[in-house]
PDB file of N, CA and C in Angstrom:
ATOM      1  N   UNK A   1     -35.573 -21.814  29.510  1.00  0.00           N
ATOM      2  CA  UNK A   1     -35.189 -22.783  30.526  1.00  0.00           C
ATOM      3  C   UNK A   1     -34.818 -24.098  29.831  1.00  0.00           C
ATOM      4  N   UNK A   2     -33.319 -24.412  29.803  1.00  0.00           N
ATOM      5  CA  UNK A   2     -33.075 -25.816  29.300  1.00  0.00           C
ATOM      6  C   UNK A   2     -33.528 -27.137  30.064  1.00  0.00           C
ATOM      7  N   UNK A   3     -34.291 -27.960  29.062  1.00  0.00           N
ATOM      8  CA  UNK A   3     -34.771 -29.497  29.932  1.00  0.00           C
ATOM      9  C   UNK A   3     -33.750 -30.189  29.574  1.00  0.00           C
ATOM     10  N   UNK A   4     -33.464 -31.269  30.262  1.00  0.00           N
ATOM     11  CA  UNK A   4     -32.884 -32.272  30.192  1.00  0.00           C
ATOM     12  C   UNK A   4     -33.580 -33.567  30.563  1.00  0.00           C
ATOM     13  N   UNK A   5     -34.756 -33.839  29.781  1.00  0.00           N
ATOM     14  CA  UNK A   5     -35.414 -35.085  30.185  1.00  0.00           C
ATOM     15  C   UNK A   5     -37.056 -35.107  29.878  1.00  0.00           C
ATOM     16  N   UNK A   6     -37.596 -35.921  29.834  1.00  0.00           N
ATOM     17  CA  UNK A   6     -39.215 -35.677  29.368  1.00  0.00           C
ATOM     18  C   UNK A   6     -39.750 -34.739  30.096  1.00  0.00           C
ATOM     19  N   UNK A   7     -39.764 -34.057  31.468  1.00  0.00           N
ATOM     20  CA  UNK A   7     -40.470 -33.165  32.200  1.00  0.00           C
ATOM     21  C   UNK A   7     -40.059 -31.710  32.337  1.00  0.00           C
ATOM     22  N   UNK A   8     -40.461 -30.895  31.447  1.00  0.00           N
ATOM     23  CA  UNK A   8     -40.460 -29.500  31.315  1.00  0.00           C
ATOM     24  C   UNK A   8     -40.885 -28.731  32.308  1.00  0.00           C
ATOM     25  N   UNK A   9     -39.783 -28.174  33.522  1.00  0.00           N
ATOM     26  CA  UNK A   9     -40.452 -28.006  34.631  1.00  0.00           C
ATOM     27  C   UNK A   9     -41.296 -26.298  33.980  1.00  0.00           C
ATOM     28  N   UNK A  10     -41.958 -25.720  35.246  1.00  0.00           N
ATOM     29  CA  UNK A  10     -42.528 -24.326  34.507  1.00  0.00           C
ATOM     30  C   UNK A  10     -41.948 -23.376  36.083  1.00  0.00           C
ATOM     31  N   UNK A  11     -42.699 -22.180  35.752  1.00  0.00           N
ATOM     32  CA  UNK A  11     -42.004 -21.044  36.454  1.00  0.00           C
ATOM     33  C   UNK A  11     -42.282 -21.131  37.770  1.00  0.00           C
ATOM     34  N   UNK A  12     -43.297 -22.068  37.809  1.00  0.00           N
ATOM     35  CA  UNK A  12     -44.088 -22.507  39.662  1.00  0.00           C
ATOM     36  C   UNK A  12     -43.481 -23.685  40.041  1.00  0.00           C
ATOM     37  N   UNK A  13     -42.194 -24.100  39.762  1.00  0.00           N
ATOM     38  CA  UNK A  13     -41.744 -24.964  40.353  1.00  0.00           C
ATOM     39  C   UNK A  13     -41.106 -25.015  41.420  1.00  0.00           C
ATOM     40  N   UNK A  14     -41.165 -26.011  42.029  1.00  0.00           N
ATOM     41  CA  UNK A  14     -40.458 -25.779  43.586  1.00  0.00           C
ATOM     42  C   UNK A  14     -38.776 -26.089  43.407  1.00  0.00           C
ATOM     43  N   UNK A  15     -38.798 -27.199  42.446  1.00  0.00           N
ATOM     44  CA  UNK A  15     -37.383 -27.823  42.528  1.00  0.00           C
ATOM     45  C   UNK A  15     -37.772 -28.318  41.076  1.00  0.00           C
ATOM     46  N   UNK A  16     -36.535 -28.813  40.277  1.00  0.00           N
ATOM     47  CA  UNK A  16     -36.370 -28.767  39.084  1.00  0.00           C
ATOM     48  C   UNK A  16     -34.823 -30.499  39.177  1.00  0.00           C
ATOM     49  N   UNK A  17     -35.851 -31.345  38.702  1.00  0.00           N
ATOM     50  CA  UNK A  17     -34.594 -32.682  38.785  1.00  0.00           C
ATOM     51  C   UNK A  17     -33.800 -32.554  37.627  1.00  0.00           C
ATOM     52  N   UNK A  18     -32.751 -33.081  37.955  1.00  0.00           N
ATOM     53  CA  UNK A  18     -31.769 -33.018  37.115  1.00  0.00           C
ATOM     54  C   UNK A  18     -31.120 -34.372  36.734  1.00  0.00           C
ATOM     55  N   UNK A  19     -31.063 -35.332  36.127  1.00  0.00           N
ATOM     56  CA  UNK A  19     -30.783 -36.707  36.112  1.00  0.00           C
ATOM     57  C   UNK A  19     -29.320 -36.653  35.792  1.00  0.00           C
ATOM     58  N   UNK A  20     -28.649 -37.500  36.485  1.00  0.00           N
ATOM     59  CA  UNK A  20     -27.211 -37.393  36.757  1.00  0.00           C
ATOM     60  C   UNK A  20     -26.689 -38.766  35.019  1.00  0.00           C
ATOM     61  N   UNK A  21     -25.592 -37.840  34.933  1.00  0.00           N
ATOM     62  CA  UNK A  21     -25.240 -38.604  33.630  1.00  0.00           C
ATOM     63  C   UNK A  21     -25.008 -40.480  34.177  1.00  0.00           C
ATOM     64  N   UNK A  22     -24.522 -41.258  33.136  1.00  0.00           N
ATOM     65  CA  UNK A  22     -24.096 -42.334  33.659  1.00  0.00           C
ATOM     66  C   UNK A  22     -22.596 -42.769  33.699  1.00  0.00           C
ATOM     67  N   UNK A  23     -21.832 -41.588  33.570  1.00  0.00           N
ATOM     68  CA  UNK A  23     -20.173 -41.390  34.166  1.00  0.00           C
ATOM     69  C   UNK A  23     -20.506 -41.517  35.812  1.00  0.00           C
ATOM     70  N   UNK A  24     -21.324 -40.485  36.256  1.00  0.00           N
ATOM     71  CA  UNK A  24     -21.502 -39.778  37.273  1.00  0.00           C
ATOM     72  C   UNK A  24     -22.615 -40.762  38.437  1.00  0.00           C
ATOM     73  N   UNK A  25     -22.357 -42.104  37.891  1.00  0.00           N
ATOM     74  CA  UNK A  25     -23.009 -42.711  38.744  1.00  0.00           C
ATOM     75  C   UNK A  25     -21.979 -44.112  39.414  1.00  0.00           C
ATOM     76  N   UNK A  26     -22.033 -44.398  40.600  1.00  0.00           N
ATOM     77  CA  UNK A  26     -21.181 -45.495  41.298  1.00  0.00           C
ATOM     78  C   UNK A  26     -22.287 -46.189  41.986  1.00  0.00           C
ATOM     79  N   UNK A  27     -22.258 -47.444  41.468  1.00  0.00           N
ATOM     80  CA  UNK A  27     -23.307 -48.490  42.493  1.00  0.00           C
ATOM     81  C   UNK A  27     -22.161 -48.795  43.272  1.00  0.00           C
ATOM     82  N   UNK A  28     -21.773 -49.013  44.219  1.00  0.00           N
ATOM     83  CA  UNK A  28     -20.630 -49.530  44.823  1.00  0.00           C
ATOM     84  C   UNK A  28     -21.250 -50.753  46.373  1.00  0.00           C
ATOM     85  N   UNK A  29     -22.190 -51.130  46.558  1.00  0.00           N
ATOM     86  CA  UNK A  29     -22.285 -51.600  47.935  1.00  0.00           C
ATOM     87  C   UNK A  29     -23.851 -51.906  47.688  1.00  0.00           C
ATOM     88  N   UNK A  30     -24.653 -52.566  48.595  1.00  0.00           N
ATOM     89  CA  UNK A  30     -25.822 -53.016  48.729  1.00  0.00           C
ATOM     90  C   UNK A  30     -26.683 -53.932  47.550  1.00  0.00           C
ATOM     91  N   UNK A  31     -28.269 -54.054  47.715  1.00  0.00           N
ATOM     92  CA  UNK A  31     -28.436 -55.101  47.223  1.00  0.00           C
ATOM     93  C   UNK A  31     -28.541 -54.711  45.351  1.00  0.00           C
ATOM     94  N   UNK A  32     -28.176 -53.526  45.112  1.00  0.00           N
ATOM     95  CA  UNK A  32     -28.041 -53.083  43.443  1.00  0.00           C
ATOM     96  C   UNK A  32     -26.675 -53.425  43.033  1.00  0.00           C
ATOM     97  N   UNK A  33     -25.812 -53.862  43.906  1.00  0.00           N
ATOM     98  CA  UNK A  33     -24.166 -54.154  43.598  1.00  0.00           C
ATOM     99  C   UNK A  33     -24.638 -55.302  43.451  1.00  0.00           C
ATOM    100  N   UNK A  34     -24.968 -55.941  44.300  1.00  0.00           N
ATOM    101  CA  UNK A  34     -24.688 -57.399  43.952  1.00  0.00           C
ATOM    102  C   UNK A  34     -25.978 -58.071  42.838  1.00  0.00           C
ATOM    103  N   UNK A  35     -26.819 -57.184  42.650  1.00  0.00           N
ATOM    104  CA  UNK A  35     -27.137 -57.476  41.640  1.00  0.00           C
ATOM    105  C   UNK A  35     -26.950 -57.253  39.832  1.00  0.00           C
ATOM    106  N   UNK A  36     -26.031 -56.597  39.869  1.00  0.00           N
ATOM    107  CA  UNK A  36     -25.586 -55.465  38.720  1.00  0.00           C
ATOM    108  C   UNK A  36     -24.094 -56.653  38.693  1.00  0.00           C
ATOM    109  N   UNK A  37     -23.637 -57.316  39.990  1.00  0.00           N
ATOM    110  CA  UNK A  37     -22.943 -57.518  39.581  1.00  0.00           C
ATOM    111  C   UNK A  37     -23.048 -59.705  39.284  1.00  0.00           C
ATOM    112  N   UNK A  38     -23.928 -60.060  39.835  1.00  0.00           N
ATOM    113  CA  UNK A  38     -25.063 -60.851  39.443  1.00  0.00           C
ATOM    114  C   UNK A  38     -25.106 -61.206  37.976  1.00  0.00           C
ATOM    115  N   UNK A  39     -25.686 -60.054  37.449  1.00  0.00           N
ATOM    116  CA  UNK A  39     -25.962 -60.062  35.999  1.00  0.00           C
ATOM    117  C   UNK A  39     -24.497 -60.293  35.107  1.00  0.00           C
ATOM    118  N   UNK A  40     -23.718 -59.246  35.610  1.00  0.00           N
ATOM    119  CA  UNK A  40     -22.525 -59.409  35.213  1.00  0.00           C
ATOM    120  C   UNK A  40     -21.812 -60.698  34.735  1.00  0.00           C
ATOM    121  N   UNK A  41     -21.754 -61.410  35.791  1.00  0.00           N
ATOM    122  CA  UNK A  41     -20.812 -62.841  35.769  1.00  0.00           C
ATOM    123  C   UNK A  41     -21.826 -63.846  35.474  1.00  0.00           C
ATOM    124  N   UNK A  42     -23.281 -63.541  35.562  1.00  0.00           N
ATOM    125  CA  UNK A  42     -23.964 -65.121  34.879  1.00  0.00           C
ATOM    126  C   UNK A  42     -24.934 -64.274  33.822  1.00  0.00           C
ATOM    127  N   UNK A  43     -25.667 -63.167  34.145  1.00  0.00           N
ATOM    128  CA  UNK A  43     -26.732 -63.792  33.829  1.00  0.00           C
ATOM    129  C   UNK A  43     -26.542 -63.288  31.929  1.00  0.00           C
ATOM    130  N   UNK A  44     -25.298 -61.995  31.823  1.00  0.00           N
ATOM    131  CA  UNK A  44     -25.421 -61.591  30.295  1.00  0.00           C
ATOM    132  C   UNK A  44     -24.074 -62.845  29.299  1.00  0.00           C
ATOM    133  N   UNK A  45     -23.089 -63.481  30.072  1.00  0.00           N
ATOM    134  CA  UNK A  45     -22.750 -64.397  29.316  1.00  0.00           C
ATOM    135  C   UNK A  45     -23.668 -65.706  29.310  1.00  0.00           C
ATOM    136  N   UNK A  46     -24.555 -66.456  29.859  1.00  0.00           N
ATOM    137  CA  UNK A  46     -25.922 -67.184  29.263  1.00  0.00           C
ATOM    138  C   UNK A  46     -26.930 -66.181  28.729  1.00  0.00           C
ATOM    139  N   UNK A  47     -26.951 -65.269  28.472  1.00  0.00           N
ATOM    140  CA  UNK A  47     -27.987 -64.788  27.004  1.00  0.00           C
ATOM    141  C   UNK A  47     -26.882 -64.679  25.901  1.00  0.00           C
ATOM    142  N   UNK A  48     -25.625 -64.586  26.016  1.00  0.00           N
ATOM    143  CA  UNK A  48     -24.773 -64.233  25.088  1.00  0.00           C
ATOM    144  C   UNK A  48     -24.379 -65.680  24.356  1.00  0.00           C
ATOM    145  N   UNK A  49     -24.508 -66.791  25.616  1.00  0.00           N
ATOM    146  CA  UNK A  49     -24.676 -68.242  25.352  1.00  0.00           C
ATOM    147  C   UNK A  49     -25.572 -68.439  24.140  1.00  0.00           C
ATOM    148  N   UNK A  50     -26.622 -68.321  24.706  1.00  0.00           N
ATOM    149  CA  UNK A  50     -27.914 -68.367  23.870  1.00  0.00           C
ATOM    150  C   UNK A  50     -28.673 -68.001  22.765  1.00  0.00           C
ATOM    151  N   UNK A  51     -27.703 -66.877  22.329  1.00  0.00           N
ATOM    152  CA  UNK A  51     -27.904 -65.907  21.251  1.00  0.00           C
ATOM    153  C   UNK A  51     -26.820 -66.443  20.391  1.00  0.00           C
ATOM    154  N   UNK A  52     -25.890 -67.039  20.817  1.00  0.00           N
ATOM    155  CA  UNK A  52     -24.766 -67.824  19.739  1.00  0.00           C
ATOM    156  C   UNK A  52     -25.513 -68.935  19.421  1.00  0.00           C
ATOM    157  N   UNK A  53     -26.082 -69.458  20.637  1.00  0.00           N
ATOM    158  CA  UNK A  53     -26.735 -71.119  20.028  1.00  0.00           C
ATOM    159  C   UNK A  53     -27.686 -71.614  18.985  1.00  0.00           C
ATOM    160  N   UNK A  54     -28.567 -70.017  18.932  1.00  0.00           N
ATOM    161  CA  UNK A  54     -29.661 -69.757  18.340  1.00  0.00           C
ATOM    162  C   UNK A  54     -29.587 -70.148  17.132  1.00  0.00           C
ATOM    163  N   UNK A  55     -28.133 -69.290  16.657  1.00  0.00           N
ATOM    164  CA  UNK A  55     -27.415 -68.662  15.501  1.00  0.00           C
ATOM    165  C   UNK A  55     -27.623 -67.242  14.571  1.00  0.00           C
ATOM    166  N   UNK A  56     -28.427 -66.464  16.378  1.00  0.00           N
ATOM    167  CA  UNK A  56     -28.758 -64.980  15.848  1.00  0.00           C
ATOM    168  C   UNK A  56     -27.419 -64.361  15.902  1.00  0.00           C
ATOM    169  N   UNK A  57     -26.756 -64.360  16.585  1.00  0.00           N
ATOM    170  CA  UNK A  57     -25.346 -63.126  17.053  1.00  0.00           C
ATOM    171  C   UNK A  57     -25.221 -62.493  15.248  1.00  0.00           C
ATOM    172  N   UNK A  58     -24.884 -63.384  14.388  1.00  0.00           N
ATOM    173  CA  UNK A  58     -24.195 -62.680  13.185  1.00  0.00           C
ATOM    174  C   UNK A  58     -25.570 -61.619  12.417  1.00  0.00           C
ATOM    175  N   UNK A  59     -26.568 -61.794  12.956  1.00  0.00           N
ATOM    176  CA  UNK A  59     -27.622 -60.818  12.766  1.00  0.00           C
ATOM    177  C   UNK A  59     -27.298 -59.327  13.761  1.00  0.00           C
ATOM    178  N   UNK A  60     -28.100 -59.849  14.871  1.00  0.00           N
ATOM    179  CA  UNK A  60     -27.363 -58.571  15.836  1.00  0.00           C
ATOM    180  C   UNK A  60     -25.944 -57.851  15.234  1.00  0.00           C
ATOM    181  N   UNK A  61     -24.855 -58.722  14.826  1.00  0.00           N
ATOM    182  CA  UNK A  61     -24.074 -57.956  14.363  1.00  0.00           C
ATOM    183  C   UNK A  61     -24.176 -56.964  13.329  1.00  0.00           C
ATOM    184  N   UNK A  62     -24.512 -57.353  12.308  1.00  0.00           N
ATOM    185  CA  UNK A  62     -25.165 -56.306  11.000  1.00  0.00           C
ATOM    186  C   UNK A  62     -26.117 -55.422  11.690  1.00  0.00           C
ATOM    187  N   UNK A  63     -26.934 -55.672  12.677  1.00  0.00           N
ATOM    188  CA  UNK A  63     -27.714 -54.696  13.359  1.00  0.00           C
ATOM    189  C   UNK A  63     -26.757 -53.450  13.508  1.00  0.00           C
ATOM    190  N   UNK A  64     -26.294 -53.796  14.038  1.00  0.00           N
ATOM    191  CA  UNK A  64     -25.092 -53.014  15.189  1.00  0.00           C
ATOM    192  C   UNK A  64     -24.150 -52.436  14.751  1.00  0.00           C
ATOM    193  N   UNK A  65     -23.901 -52.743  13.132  1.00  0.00           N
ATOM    194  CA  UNK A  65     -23.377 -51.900  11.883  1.00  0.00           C
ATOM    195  C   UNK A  65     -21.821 -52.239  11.925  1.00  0.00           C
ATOM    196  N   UNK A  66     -21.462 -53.340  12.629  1.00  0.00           N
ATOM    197  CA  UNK A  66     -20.488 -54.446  12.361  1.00  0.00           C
ATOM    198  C   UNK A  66     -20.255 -55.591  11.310  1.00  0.00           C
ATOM    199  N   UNK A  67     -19.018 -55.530  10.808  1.00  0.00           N
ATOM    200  CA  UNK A  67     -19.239 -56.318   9.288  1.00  0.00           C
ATOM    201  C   UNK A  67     -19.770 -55.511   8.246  1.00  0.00           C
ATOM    202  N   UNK A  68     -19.958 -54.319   7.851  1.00  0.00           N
ATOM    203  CA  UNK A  68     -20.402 -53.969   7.083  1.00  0.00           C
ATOM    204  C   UNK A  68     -18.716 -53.768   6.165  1.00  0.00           C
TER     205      UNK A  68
END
Protein backbone atom coordinates (compact mmCIF):
# COMPACT_ATOMS: atom_id res chain seq x y z
CA UNK A 1 0.00 0.00 0.00
CA UNK A 2 1.67 3.32 -1.17
CA UNK A 3 1.68 6.34 1.61
CA UNK A 4 1.85 9.57 0.68
CA UNK A 5 2.37 11.42 3.94
CA UNK A 6 3.34 10.67 7.67
CA UNK A 7 0.16 8.35 8.29
CA UNK A 8 0.43 4.78 7.11
CA UNK A 9 -3.09 3.88 6.88
CA UNK A 10 -3.53 -0.24 7.72
CA UNK A 11 -6.00 -2.86 6.36
CA UNK A 12 -8.88 -1.66 9.00
CA UNK A 13 -9.21 1.48 7.57
CA UNK A 14 -12.28 3.14 6.83
CA UNK A 15 -10.96 5.85 4.45
CA UNK A 16 -7.43 6.53 3.54
CA UNK A 17 -6.53 10.72 3.02
CA UNK A 18 -4.88 11.66 0.33
CA UNK A 19 -3.30 15.28 0.44
CA UNK A 20 -3.89 17.13 -2.70
CA UNK A 21 -0.65 18.41 -4.42
CA UNK A 22 -0.08 22.27 -4.37
CA UNK A 23 -0.81 22.69 -8.35
CA UNK A 24 -4.12 21.23 -7.36
CA UNK A 25 -5.06 23.73 -4.93
CA UNK A 26 -7.15 27.30 -5.64
CA UNK A 27 -7.80 29.62 -2.63
CA UNK A 28 -9.97 31.78 -4.69
CA UNK A 29 -12.67 33.68 -2.27
CA UNK A 30 -13.15 34.02 1.57
CA UNK A 31 -11.27 34.94 4.59
CA UNK A 32 -7.89 32.60 3.33
CA UNK A 33 -7.94 34.84 -0.01
CA UNK A 34 -7.74 37.77 1.50
CA UNK A 35 -5.40 36.73 3.69
CA UNK A 36 -2.88 34.89 1.40
CA UNK A 37 -3.44 37.77 -0.43
CA UNK A 38 -2.72 40.21 2.59
CA UNK A 39 0.56 38.67 2.97
CA UNK A 40 1.17 39.01 -0.55
CA UNK A 41 1.15 42.85 -1.10
CA UNK A 42 2.46 43.87 2.53
CA UNK A 43 3.33 41.61 4.68
CA UNK A 44 6.43 39.42 2.52
CA UNK A 45 7.81 42.74 0.77
CA UNK A 46 8.38 44.35 4.63
CA UNK A 47 10.25 41.12 5.71
CA UNK A 48 11.99 41.31 2.35
CA UNK A 49 12.39 45.15 3.50
CA UNK A 50 13.93 44.03 6.51
CA UNK A 51 16.11 41.33 5.57
CA UNK A 52 17.86 43.88 3.07
CA UNK A 53 18.15 46.40 5.96
CA UNK A 54 19.65 43.96 8.21
CA UNK A 55 22.22 43.20 5.54
CA UNK A 56 21.30 39.38 5.72
CA UNK A 57 19.74 38.89 2.00
CA UNK A 58 23.46 38.25 0.50
CA UNK A 59 23.63 35.37 3.16
CA UNK A 60 20.23 33.80 2.44
CA UNK A 61 21.52 34.03 -0.97
CA UNK A 62 24.58 31.63 -0.67
CA UNK A 63 22.04 29.68 1.43
CA UNK A 64 19.91 29.20 -1.45
CA UNK A 65 22.95 28.19 -3.65
CA UNK A 66 22.84 31.55 -5.58
CA UNK A 67 26.16 33.23 -6.41
CA UNK A 68 27.97 30.34 -6.18
Amino acid sequence: MATNGPAVPTTQSHAIHRPLGVNQVAITGGLLSQWQERNRAVSIPLGMEQIEQAGSLPNLRLAAGEGR
